[in-house]
Protein backbone atom coordinates (compact mmCIF):
# COMPACT_ATOMS: atom_id res chain seq x y z
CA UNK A 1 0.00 0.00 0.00
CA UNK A 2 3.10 2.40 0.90
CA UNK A 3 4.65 1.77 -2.48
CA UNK A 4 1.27 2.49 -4.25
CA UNK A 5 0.68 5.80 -2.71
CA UNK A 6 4.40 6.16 -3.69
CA UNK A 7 3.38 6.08 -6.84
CA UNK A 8 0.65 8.13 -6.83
CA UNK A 9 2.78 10.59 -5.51
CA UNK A 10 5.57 10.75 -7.72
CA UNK A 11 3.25 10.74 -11.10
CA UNK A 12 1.49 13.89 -9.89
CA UNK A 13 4.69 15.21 -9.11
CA UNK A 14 6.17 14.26 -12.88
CA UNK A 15 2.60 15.32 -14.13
CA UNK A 16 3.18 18.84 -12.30
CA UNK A 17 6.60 19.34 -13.94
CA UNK A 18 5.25 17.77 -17.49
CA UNK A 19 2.81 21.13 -17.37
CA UNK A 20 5.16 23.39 -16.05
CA UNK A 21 7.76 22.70 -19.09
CA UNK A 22 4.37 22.84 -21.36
CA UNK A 23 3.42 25.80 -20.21
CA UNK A 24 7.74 27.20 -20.69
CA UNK A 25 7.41 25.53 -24.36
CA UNK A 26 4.02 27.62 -25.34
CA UNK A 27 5.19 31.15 -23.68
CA UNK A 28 8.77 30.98 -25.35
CA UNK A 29 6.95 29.70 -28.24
CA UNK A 30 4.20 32.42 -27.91
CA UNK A 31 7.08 34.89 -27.36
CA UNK A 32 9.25 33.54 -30.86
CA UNK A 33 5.77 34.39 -32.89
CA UNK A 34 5.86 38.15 -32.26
């Protein structure tokens, strides 16, 4: 149960920095169209 909720917790954490480098990718790419 300890290793599942291990897990859990690291793929939100990966999810969280997934979005975050998104988000860096679209505003430097938002940024490059101007």
């Amino acid at each position: 149960m300890f290793s599942r909720f291990a897990d859990v917790h690291f793929y939100s954490m990966q999810s969280r920095c997934y979005k975050s480098i998104l988000n860096n990718n679209l505003y430097h790419y938002k940024l490059s169209a101007y």
